[in-house]
C-alpha atoms as a PDB file:
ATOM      1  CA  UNK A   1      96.882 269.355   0.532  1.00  0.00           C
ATOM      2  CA  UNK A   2      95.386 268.427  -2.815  1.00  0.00           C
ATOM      3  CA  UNK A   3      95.478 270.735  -5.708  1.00  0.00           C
ATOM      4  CA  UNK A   4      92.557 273.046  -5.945  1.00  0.00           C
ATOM      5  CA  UNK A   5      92.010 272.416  -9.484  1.00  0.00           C
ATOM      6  CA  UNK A   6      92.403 268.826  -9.242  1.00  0.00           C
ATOM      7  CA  UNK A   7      89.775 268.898  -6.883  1.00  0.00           C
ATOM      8  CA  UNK A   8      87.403 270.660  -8.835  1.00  0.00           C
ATOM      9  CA  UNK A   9      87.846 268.743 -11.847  1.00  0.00           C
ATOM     10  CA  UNK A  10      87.298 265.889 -10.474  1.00  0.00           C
ATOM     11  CA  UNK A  11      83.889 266.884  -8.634  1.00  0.00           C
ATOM     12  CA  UNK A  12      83.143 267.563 -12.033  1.00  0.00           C
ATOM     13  CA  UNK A  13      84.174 264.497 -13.126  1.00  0.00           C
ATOM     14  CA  UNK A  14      82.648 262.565 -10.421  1.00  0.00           C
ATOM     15  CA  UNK A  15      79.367 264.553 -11.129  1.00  0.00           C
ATOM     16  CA  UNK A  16      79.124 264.032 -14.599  1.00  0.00           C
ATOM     17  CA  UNK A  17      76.936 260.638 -14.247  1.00  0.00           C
ATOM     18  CA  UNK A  18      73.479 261.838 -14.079  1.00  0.00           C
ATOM     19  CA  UNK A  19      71.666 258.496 -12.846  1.00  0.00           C
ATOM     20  CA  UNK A  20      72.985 258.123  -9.904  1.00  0.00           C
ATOM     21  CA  UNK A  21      75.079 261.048  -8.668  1.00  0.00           C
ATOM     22  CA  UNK A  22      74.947 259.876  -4.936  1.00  0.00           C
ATOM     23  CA  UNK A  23      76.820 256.861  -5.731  1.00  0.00           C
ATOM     24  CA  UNK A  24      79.990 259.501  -6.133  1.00  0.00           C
ATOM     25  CA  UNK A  25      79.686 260.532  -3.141  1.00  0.00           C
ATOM     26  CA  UNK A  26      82.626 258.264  -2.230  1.00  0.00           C
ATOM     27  CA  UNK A  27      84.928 259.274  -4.471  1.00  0.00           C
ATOM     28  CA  UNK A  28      84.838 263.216  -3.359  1.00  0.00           C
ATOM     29  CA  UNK A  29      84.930 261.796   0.224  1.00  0.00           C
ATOM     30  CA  UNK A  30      88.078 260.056  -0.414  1.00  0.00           C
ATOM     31  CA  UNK A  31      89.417 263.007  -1.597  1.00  0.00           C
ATOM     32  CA  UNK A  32      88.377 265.176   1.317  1.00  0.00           C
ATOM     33  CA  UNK A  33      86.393 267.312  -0.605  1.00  0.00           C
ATOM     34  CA  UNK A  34      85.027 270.130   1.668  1.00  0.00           C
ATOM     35  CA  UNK A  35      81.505 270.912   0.485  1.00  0.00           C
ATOM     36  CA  UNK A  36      81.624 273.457   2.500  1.00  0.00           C
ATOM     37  CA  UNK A  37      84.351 275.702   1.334  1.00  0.00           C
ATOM     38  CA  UNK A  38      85.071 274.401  -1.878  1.00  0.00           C
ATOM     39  CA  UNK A  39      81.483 272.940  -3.207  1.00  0.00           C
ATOM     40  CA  UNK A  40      80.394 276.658  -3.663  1.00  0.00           C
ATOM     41  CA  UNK A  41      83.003 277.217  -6.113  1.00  0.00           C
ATOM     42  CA  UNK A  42      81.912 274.265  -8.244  1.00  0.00           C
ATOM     43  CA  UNK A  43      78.164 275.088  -7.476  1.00  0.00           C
ATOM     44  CA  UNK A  44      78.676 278.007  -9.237  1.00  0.00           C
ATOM     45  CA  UNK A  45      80.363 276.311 -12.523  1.00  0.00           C
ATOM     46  CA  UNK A  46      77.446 273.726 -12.855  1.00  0.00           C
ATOM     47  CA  UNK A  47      74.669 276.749 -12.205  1.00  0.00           C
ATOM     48  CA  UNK A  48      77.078 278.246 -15.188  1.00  0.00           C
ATOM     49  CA  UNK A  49      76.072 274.607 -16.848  1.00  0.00           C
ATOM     50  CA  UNK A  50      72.371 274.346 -16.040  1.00  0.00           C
ATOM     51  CA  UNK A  51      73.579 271.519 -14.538  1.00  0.00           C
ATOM     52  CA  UNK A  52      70.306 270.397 -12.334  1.00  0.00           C
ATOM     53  CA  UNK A  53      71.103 267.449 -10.612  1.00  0.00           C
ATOM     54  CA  UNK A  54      74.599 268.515  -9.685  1.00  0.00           C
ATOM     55  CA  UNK A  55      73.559 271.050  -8.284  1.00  0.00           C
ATOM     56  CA  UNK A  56      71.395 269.764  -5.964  1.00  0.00           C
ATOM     57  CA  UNK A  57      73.853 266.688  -5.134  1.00  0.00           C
ATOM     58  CA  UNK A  58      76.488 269.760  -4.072  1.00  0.00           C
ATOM     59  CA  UNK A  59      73.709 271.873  -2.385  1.00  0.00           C
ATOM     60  CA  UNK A  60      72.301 268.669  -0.259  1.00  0.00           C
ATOM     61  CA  UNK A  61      75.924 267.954   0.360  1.00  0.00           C
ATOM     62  CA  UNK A  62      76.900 271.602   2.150  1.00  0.00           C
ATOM     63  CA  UNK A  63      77.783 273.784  -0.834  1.00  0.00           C
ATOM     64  CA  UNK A  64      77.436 277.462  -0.208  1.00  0.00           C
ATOM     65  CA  UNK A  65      74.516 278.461  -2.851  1.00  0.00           C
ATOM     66  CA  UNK A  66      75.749 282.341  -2.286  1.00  0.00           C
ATOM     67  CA  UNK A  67      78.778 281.657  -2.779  1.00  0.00           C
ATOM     68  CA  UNK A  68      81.487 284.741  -4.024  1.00  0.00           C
ATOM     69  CA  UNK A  69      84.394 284.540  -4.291  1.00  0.00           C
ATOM     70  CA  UNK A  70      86.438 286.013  -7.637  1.00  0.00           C
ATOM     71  CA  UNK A  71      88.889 283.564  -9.289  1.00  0.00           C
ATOM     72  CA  UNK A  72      90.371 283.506 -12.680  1.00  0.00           C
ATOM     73  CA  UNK A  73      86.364 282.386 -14.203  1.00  0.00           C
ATOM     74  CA  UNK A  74      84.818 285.142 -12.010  1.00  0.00           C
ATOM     75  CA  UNK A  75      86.906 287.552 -11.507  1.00  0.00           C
ATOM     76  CA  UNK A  76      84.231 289.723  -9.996  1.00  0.00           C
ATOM     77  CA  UNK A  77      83.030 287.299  -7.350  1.00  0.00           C
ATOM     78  CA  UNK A  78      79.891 286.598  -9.073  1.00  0.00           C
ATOM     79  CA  UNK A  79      77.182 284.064  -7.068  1.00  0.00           C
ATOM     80  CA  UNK A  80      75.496 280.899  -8.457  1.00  0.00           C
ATOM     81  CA  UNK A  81      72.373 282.824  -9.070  1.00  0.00           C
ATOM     82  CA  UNK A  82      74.353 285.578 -11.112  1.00  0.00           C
ATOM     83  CA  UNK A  83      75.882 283.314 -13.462  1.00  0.00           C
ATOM     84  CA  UNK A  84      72.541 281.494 -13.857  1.00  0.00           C
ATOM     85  CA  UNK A  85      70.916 284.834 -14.523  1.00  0.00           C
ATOM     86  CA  UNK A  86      73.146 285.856 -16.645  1.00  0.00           C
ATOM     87  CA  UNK A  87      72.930 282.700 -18.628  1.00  0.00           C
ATOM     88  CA  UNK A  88      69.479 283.022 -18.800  1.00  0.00           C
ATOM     89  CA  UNK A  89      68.526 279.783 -16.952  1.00  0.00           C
ATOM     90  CA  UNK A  90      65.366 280.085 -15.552  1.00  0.00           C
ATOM     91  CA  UNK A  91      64.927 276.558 -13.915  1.00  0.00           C
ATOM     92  CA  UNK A  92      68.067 276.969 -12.149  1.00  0.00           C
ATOM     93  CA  UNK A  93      67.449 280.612 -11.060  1.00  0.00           C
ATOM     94  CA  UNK A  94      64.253 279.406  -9.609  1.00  0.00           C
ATOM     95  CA  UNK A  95      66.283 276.236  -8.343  1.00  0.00           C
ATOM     96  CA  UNK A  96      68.725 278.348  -6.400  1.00  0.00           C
ATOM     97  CA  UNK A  97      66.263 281.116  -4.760  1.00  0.00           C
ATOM     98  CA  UNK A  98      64.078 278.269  -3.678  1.00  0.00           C
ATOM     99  CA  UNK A  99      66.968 276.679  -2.101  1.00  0.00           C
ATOM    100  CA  UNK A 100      68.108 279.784   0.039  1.00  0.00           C
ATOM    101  CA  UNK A 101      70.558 282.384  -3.041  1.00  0.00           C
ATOM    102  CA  UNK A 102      70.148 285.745  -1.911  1.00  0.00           C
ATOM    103  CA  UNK A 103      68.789 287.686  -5.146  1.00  0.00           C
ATOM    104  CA  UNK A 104      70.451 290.712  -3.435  1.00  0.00           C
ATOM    105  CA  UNK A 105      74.057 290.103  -3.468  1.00  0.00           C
ATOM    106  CA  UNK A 106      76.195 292.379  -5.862  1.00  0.00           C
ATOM    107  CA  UNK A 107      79.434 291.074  -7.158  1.00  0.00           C
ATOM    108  CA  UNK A 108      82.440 293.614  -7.408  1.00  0.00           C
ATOM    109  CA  UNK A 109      80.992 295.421 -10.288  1.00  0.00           C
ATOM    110  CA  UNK A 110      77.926 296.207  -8.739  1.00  0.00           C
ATOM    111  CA  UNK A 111      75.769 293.678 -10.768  1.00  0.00           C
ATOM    112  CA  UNK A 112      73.365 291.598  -8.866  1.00  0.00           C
ATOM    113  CA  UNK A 113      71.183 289.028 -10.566  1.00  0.00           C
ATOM    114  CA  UNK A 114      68.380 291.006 -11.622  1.00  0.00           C
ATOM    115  CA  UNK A 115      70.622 293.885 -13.415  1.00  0.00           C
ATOM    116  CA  UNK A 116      72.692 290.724 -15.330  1.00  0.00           C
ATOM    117  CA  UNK A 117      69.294 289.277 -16.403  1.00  0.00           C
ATOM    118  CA  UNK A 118      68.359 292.654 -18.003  1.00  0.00           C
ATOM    119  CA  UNK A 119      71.642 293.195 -19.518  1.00  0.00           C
ATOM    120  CA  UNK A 120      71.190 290.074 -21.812  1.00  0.00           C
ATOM    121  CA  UNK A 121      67.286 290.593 -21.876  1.00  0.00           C
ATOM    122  CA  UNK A 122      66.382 287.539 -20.127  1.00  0.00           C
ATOM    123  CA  UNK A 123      62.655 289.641 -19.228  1.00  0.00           C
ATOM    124  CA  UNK A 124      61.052 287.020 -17.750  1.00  0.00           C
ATOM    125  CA  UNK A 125      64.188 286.107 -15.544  1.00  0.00           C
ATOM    126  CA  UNK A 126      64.637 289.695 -14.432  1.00  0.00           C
ATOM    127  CA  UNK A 127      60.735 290.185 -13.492  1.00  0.00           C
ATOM    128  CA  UNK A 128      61.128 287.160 -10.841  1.00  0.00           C
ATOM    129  CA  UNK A 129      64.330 288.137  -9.416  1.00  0.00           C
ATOM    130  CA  UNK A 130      62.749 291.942  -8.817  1.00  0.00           C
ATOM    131  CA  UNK A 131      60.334 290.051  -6.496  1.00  0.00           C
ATOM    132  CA  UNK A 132      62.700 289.058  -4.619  1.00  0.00           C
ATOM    133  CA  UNK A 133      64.527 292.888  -3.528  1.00  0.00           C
ATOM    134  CA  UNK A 134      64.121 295.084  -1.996  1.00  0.00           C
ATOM    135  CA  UNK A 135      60.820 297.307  -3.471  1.00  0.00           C
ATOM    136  CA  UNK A 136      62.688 300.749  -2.948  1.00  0.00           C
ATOM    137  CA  UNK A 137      65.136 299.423  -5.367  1.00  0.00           C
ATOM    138  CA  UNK A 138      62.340 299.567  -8.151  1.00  0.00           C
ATOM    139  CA  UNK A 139      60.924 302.684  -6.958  1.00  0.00           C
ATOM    140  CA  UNK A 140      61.436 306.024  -8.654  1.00  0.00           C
ATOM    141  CA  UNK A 141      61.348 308.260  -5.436  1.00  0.00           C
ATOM    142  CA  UNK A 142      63.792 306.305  -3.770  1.00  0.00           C
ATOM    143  CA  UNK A 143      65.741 305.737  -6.617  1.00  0.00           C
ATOM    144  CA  UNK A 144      65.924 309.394  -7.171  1.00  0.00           C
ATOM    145  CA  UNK A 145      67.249 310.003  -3.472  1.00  0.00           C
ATOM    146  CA  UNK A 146      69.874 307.463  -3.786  1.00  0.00           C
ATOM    147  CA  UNK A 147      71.559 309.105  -6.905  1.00  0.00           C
ATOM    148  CA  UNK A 148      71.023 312.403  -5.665  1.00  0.00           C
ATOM    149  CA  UNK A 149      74.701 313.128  -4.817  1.00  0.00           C
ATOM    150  CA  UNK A 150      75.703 311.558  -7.957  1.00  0.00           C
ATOM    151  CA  UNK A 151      74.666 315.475  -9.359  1.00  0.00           C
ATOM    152  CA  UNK A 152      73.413 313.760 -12.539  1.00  0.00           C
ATOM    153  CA  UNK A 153      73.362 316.604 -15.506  1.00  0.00           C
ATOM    154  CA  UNK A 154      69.738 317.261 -16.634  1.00  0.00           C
ATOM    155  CA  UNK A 155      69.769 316.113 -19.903  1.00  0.00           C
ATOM    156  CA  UNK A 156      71.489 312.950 -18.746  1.00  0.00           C
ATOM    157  CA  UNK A 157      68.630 312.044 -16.320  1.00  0.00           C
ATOM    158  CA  UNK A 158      66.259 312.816 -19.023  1.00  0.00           C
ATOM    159  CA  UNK A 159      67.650 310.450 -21.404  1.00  0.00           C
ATOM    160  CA  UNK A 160      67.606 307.248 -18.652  1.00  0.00           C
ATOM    161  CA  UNK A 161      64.500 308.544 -17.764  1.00  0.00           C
ATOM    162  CA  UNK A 162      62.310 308.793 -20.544  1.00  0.00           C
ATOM    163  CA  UNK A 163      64.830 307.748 -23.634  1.00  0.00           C
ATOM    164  CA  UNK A 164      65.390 307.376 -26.245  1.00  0.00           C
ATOM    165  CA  UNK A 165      67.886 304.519 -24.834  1.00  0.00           C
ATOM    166  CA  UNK A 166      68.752 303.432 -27.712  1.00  0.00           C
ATOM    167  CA  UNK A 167      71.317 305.582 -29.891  1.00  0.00           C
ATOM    168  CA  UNK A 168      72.928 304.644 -33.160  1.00  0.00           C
ATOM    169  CA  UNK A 169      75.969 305.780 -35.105  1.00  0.00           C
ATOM    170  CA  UNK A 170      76.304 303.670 -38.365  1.00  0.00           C
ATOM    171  CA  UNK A 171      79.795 304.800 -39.391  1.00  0.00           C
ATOM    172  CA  UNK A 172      81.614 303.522 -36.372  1.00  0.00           C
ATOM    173  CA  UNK A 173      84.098 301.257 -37.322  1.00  0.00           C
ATOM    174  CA  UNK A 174      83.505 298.813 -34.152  1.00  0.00           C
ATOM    175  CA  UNK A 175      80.459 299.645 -32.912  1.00  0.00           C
ATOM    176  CA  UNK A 176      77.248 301.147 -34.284  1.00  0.00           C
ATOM    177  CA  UNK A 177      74.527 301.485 -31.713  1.00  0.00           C
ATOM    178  CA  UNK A 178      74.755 301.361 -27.725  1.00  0.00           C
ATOM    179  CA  UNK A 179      71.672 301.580 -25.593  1.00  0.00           C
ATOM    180  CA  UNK A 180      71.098 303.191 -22.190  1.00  0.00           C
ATOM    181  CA  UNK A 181      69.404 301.478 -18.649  1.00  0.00           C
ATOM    182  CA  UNK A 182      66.434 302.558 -17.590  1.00  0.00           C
ATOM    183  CA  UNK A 183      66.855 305.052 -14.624  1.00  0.00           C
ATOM    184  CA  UNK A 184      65.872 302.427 -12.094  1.00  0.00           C
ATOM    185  CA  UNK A 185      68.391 300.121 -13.477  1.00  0.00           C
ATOM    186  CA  UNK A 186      71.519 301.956 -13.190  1.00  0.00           C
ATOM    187  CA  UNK A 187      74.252 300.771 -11.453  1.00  0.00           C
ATOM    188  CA  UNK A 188      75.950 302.075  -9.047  1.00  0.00           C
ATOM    189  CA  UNK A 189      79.412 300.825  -7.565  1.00  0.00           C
ATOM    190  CA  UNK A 190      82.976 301.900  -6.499  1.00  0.00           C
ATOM    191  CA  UNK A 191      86.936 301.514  -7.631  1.00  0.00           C
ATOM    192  CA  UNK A 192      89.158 303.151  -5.616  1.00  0.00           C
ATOM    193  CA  UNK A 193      87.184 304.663  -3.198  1.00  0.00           C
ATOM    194  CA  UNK A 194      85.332 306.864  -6.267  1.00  0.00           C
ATOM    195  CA  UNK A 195      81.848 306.103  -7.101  1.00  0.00           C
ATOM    196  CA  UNK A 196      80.401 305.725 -10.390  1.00  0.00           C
ATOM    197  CA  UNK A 197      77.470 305.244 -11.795  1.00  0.00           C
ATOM    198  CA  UNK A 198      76.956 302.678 -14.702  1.00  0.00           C
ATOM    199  CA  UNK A 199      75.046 303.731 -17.704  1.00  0.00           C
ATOM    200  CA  UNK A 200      75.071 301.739 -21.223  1.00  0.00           C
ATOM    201  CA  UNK A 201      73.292 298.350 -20.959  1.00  0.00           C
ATOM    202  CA  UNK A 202      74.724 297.460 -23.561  1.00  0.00           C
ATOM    203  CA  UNK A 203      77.304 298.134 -27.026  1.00  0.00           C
ATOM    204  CA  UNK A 204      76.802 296.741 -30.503  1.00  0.00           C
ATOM    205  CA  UNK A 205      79.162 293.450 -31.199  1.00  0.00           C
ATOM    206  CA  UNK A 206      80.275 294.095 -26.988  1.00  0.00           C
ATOM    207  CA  UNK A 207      77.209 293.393 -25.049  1.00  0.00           C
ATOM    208  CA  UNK A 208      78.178 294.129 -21.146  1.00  0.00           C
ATOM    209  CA  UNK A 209      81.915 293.513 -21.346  1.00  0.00           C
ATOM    210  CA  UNK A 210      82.461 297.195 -21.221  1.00  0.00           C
ATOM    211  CA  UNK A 211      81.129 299.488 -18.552  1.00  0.00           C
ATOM    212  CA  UNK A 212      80.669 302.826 -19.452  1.00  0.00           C
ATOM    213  CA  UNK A 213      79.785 305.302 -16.237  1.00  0.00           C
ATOM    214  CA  UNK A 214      78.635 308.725 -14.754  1.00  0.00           C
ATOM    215  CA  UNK A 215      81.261 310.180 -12.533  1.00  0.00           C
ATOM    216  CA  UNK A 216      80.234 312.552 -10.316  1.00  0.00           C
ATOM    217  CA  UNK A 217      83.612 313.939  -8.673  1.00  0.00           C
ATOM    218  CA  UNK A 218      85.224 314.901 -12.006  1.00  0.00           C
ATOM    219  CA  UNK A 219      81.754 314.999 -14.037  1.00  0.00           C
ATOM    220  CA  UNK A 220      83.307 313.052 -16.811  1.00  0.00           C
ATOM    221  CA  UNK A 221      81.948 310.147 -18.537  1.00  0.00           C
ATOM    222  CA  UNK A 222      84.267 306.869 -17.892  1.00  0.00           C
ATOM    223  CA  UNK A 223      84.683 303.924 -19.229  1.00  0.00           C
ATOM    224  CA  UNK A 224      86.428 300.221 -17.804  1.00  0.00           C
ATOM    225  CA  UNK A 225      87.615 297.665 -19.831  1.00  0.00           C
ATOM    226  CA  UNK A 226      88.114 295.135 -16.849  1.00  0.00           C
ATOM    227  CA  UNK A 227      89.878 292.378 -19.012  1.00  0.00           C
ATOM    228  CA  UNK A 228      92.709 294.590 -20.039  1.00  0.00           C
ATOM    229  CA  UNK A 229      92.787 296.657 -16.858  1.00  0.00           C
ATOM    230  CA  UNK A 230      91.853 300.414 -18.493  1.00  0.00           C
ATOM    231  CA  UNK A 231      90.125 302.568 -16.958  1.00  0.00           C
ATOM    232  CA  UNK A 232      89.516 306.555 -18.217  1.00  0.00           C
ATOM    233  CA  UNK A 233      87.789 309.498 -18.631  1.00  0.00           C
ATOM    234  CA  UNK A 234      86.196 310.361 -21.792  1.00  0.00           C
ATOM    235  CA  UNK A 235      84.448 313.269 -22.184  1.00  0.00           C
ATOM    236  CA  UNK A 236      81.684 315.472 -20.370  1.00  0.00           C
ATOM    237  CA  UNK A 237      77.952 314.693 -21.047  1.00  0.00           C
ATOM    238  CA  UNK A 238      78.045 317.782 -23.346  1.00  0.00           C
ATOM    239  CA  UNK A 239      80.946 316.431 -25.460  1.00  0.00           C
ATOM    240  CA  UNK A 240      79.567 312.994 -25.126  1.00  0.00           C
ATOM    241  CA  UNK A 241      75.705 313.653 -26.299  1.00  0.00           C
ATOM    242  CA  UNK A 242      76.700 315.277 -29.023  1.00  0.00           C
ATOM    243  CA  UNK A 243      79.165 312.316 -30.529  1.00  0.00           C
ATOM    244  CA  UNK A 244      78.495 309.024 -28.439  1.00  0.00           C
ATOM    245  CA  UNK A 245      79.822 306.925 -31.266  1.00  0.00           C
ATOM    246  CA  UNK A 246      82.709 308.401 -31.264  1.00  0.00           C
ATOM    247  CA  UNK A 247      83.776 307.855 -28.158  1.00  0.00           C
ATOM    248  CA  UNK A 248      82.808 304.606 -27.484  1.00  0.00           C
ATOM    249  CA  UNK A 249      84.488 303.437 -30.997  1.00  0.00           C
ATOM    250  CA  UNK A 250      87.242 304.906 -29.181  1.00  0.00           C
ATOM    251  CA  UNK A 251      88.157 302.460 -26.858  1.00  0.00           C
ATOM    252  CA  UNK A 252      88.026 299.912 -29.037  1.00  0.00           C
ATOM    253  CA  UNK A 253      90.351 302.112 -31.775  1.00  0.00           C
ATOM    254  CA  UNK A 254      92.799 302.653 -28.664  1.00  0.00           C
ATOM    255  CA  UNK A 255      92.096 305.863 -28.334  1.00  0.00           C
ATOM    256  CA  UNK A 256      92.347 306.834 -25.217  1.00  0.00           C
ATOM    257  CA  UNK A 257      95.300 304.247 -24.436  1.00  0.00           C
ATOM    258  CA  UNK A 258      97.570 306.190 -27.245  1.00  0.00           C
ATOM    259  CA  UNK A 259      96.612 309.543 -25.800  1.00  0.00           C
ATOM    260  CA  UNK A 260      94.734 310.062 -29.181  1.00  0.00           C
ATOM    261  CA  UNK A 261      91.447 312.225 -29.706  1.00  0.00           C
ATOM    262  CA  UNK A 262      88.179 309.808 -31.167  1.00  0.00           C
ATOM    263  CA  UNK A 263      87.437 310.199 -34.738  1.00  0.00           C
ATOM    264  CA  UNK A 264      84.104 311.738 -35.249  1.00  0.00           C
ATOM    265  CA  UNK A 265      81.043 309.252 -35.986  1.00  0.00           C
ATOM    266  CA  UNK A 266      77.811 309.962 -37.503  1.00  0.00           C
ATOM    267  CA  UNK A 267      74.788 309.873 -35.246  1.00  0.00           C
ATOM    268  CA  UNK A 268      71.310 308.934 -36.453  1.00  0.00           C
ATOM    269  CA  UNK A 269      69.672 312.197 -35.551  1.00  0.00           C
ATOM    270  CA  UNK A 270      66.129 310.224 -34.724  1.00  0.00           C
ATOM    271  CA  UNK A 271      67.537 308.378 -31.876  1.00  0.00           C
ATOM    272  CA  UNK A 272      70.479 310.994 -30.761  1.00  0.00           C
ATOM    273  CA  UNK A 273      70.039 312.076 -27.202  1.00  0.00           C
ATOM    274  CA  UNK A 274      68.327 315.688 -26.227  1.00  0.00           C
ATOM    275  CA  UNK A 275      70.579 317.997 -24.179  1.00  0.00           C
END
């Protein structure tokens, strides 16, 4: 059997001529390319691309367009669609829902299209995926009953509620400012067999690379560094209104990896959280 990467490089390859990307067809056939199985995989690098036409060529051919399945790229299992949202590609997104992607798969971290979309404030992006799921998802009510056993404190729920999202702490060495989702965009999801639920949209010079989370069997406020497999409790919601900067300065000084407590940070009292 041919070399996995070999094949997908040359797919790439193959589809790299714009004009007339039928005319390859022959070469991935003499390499018994399986649309099926494998064309999903490189569907997903070209929706990475905003690579139109190859797309199409791989979805008329048989590729999966929901395909999932985490490898070194993706190690999360993300779709076509959630790497196009996340990229911010609007043609494509449109492209792939059109053509059958399921707005409503989640890859291992709980994202789903929509929720990557608003993490890198792609607004007009996020507004046409939230068409397409579920309307209870957008819904306060419901949204309330779903994160009822989560046991959210009060102040907590305020802040996601009604903000201010967006706190700032301008003597952190790493970080200055993080902001909060909006209620209805939290994100719920599991690791080993605990839920959690995730709250910062997104850290100064960090974006979404770090997940920080509500924990509702210890109460403690978590965060996961994926890339470098950490994952730890940092403080209660008390401890953590009161000094968000820092403790999220924290993981990037090492903190909690050396078994050392965060060095205070100054919080701009206007946008500090309420109790």
């Amino acid at each position: 059997m041919k070399d996995e990467r070999r094949h997908i490089w040359l797919v790439f390859q193959a589809l790299s001529q714009r004009e007339h990307p039928e005319s390859y067809l022959g070469v991935l056939d003499d390499l018994d390319f399986d649309y099926a199985n494998e064309g999903g995989k490189a569907l997903r690098g070209v929706a990475w691309a905003d690579d139109m036409a190859s797309a199409n060529f791989l979805i008329k051919h048989g590729a999966d367009v929901n395909y999932h399945e985490p490898d070194m790229v993706h190690p999360y299992g993300d779709t076509p669609l959630c790497v196009a949202a996340y990229k911010g590609h609007a043609a494509m997104v449109r492209f792939l829902v059109e053509r059958g992607a399921d707005a409503t798969i989640a890859n291992k971290r709980g994202d789903r299209p929509y929720t990557m979309a608003v993490q890198e404030r792609h607004e007009e992006i996020a507004e046409f995926l939230k068409e397409h799921e579920p309307p209870e998802w957008h819904n306060q009510q419901e949204k309330e009953r779903a994160l009822k056993s989560y046991k959210l404190p009060a102040g907590l729920a305020r802040v996601l509620k009604e903000g201010p999202r967006r706190i700032e702490f301008p003597r952190g060495d790493w970080a200055q400012w993080a902001e909060y989702y909006d209620y209805l965009d939290t994100i719920e999801f599991r690791r080993n067999r605990r839920k959690y639920l995730s709250l910062i949209r997104e850290i100064d010079r960090y974006g979404s690379g770090y997940v920080i989370a509500w924990c509702p069997r210890d109460k403690k406020i978590w965060y996961f560094d994926d890339e470098h497999g950490e994952a730890c409790p940092m403080a209660s919601w008390d401890d953590f209104r009161k000094d968000p900067g820092a403790y999220i300065n924290g993981i990037f000084n090492g903190d909690y990896v050396n078994g050392t407590a965060p060095q205070t940070c100054a919080v701009n009292v206007e946008n500090s959280n309420g109790q």
